[in-house]
PDB file of N, CA and C in Angstrom:
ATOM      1  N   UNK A   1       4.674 -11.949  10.231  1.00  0.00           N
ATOM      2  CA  UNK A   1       5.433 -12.478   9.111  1.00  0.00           C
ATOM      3  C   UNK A   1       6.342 -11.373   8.580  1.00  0.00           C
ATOM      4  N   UNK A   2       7.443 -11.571   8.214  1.00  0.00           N
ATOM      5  CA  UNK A   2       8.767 -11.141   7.796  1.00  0.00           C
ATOM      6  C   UNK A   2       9.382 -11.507   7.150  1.00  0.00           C
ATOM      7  N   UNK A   3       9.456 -11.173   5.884  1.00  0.00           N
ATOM      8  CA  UNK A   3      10.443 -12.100   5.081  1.00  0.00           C
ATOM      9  C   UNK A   3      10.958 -11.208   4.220  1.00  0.00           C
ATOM     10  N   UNK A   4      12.673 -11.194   4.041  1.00  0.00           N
ATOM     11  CA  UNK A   4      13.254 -10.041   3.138  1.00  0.00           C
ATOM     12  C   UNK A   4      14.270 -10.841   2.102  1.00  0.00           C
ATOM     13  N   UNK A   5      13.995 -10.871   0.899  1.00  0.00           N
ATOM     14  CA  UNK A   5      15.031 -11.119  -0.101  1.00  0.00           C
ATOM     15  C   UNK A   5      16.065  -9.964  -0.634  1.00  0.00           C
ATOM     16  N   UNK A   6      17.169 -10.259  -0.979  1.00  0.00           N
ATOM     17  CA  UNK A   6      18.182  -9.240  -1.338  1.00  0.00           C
ATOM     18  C   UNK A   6      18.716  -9.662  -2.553  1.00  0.00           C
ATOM     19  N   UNK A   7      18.550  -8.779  -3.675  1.00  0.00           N
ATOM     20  CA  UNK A   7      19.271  -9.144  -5.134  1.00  0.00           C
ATOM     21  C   UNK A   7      19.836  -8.018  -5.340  1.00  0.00           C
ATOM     22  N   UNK A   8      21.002  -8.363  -4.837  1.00  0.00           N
ATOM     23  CA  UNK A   8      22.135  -7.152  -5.474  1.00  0.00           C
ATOM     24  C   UNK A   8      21.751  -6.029  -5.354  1.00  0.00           C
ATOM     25  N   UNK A   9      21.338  -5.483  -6.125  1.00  0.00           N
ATOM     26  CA  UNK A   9      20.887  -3.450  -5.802  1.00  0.00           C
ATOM     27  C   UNK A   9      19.484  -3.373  -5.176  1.00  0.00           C
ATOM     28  N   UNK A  10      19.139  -4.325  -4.991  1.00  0.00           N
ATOM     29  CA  UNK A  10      17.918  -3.911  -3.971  1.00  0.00           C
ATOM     30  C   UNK A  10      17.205  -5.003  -3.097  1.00  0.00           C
ATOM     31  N   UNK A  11      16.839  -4.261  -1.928  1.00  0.00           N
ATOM     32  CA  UNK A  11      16.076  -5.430  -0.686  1.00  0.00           C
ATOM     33  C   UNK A  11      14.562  -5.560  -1.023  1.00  0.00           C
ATOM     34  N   UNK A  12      13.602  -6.349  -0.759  1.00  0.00           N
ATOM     35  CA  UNK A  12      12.504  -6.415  -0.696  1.00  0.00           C
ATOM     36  C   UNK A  12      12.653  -7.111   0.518  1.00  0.00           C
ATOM     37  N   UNK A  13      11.419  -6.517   1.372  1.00  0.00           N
ATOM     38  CA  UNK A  13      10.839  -6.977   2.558  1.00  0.00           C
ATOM     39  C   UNK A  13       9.439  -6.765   2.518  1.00  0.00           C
ATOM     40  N   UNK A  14       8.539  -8.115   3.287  1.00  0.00           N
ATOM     41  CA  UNK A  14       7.249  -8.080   3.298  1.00  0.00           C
ATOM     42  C   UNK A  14       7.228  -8.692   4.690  1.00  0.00           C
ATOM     43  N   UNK A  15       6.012  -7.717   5.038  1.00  0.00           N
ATOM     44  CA  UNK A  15       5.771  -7.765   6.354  1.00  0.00           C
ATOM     45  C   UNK A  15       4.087  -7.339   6.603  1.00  0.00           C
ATOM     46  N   UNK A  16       3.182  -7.769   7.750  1.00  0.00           N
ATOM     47  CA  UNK A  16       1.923  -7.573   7.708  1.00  0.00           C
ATOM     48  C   UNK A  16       1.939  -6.375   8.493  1.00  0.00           C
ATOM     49  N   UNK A  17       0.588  -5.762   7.729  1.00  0.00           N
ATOM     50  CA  UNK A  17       0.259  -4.464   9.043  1.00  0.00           C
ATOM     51  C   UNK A  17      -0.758  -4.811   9.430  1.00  0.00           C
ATOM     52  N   UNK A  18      -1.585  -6.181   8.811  1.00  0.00           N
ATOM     53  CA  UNK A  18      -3.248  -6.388  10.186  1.00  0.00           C
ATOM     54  C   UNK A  18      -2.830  -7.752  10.102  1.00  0.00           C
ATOM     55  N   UNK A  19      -4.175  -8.518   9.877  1.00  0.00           N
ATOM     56  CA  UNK A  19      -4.219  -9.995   9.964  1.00  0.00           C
ATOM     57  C   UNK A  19      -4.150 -10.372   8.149  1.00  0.00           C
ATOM     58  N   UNK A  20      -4.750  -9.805   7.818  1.00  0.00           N
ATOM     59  CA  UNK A  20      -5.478  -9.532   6.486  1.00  0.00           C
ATOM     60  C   UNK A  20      -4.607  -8.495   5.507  1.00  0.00           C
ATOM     61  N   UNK A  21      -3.315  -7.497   6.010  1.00  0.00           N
ATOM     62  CA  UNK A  21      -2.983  -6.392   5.069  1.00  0.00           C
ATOM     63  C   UNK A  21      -1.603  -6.821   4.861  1.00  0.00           C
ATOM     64  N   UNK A  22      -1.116  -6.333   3.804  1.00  0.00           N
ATOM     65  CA  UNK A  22       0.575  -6.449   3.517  1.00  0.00           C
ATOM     66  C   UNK A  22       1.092  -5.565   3.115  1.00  0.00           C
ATOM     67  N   UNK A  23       2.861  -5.318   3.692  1.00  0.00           N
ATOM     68  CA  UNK A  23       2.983  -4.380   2.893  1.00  0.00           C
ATOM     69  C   UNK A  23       4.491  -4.626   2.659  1.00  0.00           C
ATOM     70  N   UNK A  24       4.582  -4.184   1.097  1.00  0.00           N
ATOM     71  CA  UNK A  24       5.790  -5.049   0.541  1.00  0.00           C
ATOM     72  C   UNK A  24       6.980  -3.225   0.237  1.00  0.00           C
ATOM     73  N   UNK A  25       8.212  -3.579   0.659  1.00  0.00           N
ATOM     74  CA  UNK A  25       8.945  -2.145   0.894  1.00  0.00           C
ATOM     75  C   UNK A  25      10.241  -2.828  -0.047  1.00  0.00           C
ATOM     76  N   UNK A  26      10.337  -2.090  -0.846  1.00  0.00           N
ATOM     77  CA  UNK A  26      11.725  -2.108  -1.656  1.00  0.00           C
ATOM     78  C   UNK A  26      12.753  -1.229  -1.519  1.00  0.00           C
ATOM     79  N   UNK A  27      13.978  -1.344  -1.447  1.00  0.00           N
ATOM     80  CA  UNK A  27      14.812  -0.245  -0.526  1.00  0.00           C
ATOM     81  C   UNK A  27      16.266  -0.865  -1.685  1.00  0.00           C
ATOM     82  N   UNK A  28      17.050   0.820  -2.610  1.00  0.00           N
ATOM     83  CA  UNK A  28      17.848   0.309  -3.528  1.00  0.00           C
ATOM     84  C   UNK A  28      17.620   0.179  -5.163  1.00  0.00           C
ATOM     85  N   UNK A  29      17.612  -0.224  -5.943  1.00  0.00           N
ATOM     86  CA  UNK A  29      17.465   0.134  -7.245  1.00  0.00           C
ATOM     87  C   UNK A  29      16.341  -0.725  -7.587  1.00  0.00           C
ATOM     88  N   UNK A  30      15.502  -0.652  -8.460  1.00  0.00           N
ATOM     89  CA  UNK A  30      14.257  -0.993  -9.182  1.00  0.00           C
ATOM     90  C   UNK A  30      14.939  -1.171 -10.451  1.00  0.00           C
ATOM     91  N   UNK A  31      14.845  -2.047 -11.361  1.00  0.00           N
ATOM     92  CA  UNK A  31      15.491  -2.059 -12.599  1.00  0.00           C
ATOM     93  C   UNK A  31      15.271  -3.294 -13.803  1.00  0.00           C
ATOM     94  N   UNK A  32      15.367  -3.450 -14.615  1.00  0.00           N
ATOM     95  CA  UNK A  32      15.577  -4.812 -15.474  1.00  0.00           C
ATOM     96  C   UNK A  32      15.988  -6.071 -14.982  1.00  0.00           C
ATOM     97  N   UNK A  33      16.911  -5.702 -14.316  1.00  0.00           N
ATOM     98  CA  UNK A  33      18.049  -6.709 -13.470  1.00  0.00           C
ATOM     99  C   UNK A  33      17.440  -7.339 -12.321  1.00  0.00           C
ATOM    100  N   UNK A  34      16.434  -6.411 -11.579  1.00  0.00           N
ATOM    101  CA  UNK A  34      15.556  -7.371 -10.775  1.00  0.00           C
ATOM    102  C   UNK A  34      14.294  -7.184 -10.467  1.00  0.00           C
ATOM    103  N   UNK A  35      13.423  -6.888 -11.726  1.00  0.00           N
ATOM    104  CA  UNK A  35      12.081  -6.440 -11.607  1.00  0.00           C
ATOM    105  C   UNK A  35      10.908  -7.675 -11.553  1.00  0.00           C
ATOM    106  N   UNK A  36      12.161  -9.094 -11.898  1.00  0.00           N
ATOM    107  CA  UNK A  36      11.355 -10.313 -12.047  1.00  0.00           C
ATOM    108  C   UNK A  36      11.324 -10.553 -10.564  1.00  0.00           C
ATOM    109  N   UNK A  37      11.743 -10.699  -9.453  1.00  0.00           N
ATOM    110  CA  UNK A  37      12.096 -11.038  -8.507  1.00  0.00           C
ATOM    111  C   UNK A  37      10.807 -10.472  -7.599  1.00  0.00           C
ATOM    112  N   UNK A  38      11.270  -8.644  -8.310  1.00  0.00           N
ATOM    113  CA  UNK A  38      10.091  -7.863  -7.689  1.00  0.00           C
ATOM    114  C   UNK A  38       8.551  -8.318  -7.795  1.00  0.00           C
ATOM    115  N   UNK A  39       8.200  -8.370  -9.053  1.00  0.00           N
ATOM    116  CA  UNK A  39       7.133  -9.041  -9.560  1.00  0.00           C
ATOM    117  C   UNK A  39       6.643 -10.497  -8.535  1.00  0.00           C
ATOM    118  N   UNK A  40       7.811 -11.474  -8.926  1.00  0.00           N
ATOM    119  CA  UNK A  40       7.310 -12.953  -8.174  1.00  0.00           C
ATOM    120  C   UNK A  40       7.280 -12.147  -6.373  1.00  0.00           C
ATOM    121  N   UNK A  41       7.734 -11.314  -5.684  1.00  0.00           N
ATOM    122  CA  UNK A  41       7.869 -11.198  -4.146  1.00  0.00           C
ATOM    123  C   UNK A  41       6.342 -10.379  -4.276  1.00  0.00           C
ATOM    124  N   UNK A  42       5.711  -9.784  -4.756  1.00  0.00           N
ATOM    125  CA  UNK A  42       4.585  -8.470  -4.922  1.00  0.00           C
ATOM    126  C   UNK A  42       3.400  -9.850  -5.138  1.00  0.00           C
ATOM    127  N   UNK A  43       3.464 -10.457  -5.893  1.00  0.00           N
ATOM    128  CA  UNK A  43       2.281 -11.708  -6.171  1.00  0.00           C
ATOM    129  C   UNK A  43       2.235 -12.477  -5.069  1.00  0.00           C
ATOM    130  N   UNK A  44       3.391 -13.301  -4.505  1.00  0.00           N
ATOM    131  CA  UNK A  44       3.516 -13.995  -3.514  1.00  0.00           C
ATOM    132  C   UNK A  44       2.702 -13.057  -2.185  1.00  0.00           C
ATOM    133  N   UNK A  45       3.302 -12.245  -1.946  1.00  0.00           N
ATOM    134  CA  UNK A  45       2.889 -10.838  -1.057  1.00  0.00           C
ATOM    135  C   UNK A  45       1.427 -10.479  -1.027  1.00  0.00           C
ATOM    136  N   UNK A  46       0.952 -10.824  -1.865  1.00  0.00           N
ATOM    137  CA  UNK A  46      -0.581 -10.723  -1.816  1.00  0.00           C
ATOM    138  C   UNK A  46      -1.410 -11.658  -1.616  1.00  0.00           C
ATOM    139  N   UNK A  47      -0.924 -12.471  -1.917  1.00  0.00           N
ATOM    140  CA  UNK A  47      -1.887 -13.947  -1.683  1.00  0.00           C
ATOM    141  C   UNK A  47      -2.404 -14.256  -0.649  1.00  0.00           C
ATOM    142  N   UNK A  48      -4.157 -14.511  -0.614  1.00  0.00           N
ATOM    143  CA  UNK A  48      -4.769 -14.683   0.612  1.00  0.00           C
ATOM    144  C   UNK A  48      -4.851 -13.121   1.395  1.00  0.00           C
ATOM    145  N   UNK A  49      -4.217 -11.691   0.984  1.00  0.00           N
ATOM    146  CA  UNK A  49      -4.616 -10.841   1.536  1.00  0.00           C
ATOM    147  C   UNK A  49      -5.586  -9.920   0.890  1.00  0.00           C
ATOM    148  N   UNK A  50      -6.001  -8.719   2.050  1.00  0.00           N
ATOM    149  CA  UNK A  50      -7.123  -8.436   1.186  1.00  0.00           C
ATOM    150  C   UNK A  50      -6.726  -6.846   1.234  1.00  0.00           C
ATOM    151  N   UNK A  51      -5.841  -6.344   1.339  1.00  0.00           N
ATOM    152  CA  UNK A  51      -4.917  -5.269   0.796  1.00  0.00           C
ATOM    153  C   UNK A  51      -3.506  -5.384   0.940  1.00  0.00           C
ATOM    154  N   UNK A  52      -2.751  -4.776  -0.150  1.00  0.00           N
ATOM    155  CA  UNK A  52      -1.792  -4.614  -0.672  1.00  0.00           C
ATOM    156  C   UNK A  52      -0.803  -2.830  -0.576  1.00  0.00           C
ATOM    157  N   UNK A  53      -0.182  -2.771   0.004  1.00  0.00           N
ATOM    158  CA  UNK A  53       0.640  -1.552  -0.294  1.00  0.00           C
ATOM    159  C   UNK A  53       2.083  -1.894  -0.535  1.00  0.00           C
ATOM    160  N   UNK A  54       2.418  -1.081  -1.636  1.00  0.00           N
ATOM    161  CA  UNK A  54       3.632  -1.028  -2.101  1.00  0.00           C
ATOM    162  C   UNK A  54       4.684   0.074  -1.501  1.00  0.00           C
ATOM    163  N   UNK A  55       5.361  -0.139  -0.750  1.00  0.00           N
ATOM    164  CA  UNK A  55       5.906   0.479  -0.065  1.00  0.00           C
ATOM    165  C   UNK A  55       7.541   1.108  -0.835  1.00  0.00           C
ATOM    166  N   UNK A  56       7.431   2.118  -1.841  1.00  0.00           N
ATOM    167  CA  UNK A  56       8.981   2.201  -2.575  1.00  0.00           C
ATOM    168  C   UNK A  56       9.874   3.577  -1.939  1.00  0.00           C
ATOM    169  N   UNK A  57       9.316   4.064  -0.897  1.00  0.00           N
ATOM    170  CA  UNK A  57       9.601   5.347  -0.641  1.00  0.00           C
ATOM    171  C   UNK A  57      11.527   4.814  -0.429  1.00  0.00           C
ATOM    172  N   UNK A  58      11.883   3.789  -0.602  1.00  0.00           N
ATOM    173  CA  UNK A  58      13.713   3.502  -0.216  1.00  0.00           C
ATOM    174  C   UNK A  58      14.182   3.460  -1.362  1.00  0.00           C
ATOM    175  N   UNK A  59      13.093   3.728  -2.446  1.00  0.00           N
ATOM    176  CA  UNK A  59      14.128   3.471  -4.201  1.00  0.00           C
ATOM    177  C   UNK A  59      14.627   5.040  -4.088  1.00  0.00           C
ATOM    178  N   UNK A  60      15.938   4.111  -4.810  1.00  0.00           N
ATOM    179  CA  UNK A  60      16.904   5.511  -5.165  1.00  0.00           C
ATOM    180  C   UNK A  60      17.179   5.498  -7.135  1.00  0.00           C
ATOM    181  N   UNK A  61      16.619   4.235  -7.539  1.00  0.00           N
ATOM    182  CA  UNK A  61      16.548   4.503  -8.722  1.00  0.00           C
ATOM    183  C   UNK A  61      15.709   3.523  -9.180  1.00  0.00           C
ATOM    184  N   UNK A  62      14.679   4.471 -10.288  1.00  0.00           N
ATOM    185  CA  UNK A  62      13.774   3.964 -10.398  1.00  0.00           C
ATOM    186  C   UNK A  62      13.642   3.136 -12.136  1.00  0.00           C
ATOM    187  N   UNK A  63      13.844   2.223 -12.608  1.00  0.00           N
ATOM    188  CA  UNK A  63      13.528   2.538 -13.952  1.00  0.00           C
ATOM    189  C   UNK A  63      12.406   2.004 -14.920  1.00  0.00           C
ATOM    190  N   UNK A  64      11.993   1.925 -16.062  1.00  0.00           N
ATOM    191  CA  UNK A  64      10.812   1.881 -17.064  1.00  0.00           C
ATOM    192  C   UNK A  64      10.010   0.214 -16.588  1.00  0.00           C
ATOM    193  N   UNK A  65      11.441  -0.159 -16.376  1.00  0.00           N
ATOM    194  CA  UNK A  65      11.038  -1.912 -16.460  1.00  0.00           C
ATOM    195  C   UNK A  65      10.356  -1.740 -15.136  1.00  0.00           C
ATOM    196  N   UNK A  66      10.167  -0.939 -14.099  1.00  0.00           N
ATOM    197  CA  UNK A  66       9.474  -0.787 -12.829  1.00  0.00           C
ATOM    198  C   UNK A  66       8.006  -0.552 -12.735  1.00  0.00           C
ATOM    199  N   UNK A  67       7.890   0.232 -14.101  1.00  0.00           N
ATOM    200  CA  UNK A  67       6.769   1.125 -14.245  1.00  0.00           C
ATOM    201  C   UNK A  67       5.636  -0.008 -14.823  1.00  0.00           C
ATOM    202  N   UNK A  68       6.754  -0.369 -15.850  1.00  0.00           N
ATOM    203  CA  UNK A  68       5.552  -1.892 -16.665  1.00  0.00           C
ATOM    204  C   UNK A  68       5.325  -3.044 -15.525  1.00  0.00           C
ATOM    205  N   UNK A  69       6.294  -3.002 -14.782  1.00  0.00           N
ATOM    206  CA  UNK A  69       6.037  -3.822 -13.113  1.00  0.00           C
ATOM    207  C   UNK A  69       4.677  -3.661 -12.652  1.00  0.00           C
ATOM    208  N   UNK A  70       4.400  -2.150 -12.099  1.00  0.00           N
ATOM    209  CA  UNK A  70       3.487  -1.832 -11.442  1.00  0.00           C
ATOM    210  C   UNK A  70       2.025  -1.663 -11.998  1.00  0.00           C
ATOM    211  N   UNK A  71       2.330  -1.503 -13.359  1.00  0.00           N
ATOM    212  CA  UNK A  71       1.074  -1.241 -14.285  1.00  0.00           C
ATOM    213  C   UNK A  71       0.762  -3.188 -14.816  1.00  0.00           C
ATOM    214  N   UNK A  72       1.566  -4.163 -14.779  1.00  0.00           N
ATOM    215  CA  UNK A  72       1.313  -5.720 -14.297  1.00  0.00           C
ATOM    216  C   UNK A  72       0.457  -5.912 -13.155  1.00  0.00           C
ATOM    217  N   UNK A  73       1.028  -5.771 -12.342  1.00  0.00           N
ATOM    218  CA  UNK A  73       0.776  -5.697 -10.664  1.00  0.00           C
ATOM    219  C   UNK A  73      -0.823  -5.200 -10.501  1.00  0.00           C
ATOM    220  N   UNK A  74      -1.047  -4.346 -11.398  1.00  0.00           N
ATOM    221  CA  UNK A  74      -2.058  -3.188 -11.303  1.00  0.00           C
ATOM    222  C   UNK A  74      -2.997  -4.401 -11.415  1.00  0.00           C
ATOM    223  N   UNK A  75      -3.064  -4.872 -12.609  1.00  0.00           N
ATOM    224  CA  UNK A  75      -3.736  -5.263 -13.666  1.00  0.00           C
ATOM    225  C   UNK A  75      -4.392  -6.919 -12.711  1.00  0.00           C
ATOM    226  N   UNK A  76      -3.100  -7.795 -12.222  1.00  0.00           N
ATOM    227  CA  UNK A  76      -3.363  -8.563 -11.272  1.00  0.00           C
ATOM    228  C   UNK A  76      -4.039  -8.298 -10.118  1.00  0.00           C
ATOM    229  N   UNK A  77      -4.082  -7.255  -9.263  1.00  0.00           N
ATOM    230  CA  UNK A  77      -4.682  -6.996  -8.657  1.00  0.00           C
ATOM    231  C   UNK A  77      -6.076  -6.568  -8.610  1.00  0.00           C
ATOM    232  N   UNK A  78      -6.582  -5.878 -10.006  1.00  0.00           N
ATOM    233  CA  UNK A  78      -7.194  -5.537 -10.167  1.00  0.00           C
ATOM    234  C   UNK A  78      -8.539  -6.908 -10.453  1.00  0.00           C
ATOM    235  N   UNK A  79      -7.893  -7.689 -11.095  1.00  0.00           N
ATOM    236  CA  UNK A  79      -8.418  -9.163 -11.578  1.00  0.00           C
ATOM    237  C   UNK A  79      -8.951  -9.958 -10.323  1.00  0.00           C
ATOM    238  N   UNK A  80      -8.164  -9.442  -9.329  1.00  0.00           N
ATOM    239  CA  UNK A  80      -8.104 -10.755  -7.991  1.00  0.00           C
ATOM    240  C   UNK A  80      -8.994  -9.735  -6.788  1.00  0.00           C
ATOM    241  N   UNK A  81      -9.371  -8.328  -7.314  1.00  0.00           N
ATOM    242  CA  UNK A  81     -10.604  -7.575  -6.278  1.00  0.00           C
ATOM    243  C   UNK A  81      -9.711  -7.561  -4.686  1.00  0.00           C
ATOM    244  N   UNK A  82      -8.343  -7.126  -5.278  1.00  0.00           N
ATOM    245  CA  UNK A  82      -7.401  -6.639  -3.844  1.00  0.00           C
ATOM    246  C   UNK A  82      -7.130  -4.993  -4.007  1.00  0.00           C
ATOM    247  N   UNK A  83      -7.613  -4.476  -3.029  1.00  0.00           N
ATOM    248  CA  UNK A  83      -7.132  -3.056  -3.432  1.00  0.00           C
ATOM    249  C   UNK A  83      -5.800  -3.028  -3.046  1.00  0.00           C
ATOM    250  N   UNK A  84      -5.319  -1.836  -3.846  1.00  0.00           N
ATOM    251  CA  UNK A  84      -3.395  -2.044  -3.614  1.00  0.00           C
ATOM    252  C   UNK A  84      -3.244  -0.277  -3.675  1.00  0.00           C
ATOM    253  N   UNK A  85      -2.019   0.075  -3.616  1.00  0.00           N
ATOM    254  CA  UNK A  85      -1.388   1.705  -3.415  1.00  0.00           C
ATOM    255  C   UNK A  85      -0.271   1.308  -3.394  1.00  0.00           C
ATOM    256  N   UNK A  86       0.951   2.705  -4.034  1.00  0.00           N
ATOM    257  CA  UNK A  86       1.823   2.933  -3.873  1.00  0.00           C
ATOM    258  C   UNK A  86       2.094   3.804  -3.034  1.00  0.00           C
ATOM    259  N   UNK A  87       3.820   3.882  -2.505  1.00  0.00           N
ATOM    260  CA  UNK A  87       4.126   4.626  -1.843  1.00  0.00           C
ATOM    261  C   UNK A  87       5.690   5.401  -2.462  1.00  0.00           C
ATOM    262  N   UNK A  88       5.320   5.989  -3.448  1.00  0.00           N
ATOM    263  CA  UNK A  88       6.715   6.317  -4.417  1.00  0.00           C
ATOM    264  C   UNK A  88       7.844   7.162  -3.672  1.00  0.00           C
ATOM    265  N   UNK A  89       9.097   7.215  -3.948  1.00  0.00           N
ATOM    266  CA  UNK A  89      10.048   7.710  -3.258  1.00  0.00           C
ATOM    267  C   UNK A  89       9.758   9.043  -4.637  1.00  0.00           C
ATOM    268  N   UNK A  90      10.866  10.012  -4.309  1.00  0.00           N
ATOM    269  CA  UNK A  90      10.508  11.339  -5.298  1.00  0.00           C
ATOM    270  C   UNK A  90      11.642  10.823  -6.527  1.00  0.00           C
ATOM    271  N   UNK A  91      12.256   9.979  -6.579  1.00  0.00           N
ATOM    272  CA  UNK A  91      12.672   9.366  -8.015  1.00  0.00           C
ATOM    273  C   UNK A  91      11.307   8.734  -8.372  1.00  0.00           C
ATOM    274  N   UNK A  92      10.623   7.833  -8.106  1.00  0.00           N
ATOM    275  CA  UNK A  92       9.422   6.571  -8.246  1.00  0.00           C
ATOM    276  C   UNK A  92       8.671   8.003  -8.856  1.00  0.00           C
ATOM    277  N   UNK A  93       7.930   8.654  -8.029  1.00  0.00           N
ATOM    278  CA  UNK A  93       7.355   9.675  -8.487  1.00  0.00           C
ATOM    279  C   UNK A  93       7.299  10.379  -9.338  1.00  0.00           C
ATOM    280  N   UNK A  94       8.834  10.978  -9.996  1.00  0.00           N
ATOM    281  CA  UNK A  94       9.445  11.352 -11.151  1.00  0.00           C
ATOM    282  C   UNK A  94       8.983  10.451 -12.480  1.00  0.00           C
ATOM    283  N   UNK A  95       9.286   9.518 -12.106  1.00  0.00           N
ATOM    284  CA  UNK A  95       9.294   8.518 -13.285  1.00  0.00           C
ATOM    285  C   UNK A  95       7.716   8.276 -13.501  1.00  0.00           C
ATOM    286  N   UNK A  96       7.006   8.048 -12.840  1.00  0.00           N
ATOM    287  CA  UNK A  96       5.492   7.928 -13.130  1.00  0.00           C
ATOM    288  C   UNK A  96       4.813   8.807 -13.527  1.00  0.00           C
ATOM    289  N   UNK A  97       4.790  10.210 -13.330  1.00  0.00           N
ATOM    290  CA  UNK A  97       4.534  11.265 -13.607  1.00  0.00           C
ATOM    291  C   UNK A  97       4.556  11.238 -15.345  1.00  0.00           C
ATOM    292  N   UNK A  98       5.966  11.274 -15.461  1.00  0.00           N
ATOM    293  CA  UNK A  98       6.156  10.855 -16.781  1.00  0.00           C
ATOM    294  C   UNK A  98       5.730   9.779 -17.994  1.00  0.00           C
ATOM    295  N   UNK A  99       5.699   8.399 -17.188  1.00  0.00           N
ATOM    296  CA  UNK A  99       5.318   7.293 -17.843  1.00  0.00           C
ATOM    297  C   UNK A  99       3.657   6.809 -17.165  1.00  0.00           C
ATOM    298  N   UNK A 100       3.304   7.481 -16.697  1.00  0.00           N
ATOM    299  CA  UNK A 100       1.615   7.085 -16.135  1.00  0.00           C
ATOM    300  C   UNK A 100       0.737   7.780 -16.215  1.00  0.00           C
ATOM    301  N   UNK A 101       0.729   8.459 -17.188  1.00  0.00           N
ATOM    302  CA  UNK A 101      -0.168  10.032 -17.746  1.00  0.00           C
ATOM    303  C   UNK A 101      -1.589   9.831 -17.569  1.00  0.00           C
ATOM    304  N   UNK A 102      -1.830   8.380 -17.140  1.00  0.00           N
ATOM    305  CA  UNK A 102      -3.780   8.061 -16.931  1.00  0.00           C
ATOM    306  C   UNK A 102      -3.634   7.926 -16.157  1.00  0.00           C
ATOM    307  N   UNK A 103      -2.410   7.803 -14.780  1.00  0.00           N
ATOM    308  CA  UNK A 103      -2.441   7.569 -13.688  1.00  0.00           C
ATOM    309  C   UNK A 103      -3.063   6.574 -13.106  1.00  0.00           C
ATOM    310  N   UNK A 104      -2.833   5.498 -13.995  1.00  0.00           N
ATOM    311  CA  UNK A 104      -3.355   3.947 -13.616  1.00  0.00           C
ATOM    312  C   UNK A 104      -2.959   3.358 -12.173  1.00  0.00           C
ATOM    313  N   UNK A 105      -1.663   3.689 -11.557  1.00  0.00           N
ATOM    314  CA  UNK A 105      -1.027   3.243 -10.583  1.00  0.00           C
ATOM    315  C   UNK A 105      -1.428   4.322  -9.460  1.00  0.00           C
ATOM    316  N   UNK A 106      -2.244   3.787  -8.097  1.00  0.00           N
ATOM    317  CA  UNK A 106      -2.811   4.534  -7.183  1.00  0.00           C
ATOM    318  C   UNK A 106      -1.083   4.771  -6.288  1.00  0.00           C
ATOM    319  N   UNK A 107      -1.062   6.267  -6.676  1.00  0.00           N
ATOM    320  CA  UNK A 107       0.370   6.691  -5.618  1.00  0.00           C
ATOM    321  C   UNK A 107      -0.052   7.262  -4.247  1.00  0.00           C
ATOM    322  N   UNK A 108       0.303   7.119  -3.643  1.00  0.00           N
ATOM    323  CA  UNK A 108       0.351   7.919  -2.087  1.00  0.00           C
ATOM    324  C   UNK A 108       1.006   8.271  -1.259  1.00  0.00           C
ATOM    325  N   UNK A 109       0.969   9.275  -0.547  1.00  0.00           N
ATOM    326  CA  UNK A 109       1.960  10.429   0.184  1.00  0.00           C
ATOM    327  C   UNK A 109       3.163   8.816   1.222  1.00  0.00           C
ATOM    328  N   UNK A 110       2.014   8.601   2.168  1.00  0.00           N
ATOM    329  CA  UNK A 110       2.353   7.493   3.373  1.00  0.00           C
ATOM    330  C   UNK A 110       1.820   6.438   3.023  1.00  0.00           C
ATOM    331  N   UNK A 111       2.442   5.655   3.808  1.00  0.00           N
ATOM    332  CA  UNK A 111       1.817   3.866   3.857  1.00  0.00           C
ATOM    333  C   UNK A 111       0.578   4.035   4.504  1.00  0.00           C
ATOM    334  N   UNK A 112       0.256   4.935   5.377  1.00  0.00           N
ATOM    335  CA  UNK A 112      -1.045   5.137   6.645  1.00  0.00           C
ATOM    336  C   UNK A 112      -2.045   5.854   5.391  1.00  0.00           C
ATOM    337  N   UNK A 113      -1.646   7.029   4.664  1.00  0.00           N
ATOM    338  CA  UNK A 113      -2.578   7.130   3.523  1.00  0.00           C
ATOM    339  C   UNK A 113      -3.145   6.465   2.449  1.00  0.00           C
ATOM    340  N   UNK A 114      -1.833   5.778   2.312  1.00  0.00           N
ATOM    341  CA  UNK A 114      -2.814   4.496   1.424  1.00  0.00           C
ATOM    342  C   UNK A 114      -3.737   3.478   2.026  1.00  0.00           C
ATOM    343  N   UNK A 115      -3.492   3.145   3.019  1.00  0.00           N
ATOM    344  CA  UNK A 115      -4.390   2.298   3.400  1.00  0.00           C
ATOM    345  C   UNK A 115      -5.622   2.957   3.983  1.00  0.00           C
ATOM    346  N   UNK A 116      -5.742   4.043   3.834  1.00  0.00           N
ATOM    347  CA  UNK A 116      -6.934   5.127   4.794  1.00  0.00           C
ATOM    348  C   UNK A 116      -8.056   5.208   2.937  1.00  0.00           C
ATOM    349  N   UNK A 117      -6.622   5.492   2.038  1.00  0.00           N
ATOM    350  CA  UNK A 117      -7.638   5.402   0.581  1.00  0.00           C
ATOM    351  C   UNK A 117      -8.315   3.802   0.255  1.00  0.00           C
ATOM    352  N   UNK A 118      -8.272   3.046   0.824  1.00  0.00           N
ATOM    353  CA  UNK A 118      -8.961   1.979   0.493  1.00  0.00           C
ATOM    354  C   UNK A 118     -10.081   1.418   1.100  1.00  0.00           C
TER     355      UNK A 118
END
């Protein structure tokens, strides 16, 4: 399965890495403008699986409305007993550092490391 939506400053693509795993890659800006999109493709993206990686290492800009994204996301996932990981680009990283001081959002180096942490 393959499926990529495009809203203006940024792609989302979701694609499986087992029978059972997903992994959703955003490539392009993260922002206000399309964090709803992000949100509905990341929920959809999980459904029926039994891990989740967030694949952002293609953001080139990251912003706040991303962060309350992922700390959502968190929270859903957390509810539905799917383990999930990020994969932050060094903007994504920047910005969490800053806005995730409990480090609620599991970050990781690679997509192969996150799924090795679960």
């Amino acid at each position: 399965m393959l499926t990529t939506i495009t809203n203006g400053s940024a792609t989302f693509t979701t694609r499986l890495n087992a029978p059972s795993d997903v992994i959703l890659s955003v490539d392009g800006e993260l922002d206000m403008t399309n964090v709803s999109d992000f949100l509905d493709t990341a929920v959809l993206a999980a459904e029926d699986r039994s891990r989740v990686v967030i694949d952002l290492s293609g953001v080139k800009f990251f912003g706040t409305a991303g962060v309350s994204a992922l700390h959502a996301l968190g929270d859903r996932y957390t509810a539905g007993d799917t383990p999930w990981a990020v994969v932050p680009s060094r903007n994504v990283d920047r910005v969490m550092r800053i806005c995730d001081t409990d480090a609620i959002v599991p970050l990781k180096a690679t997509v192969d490391a996150a799924f090795a942490s679960m």
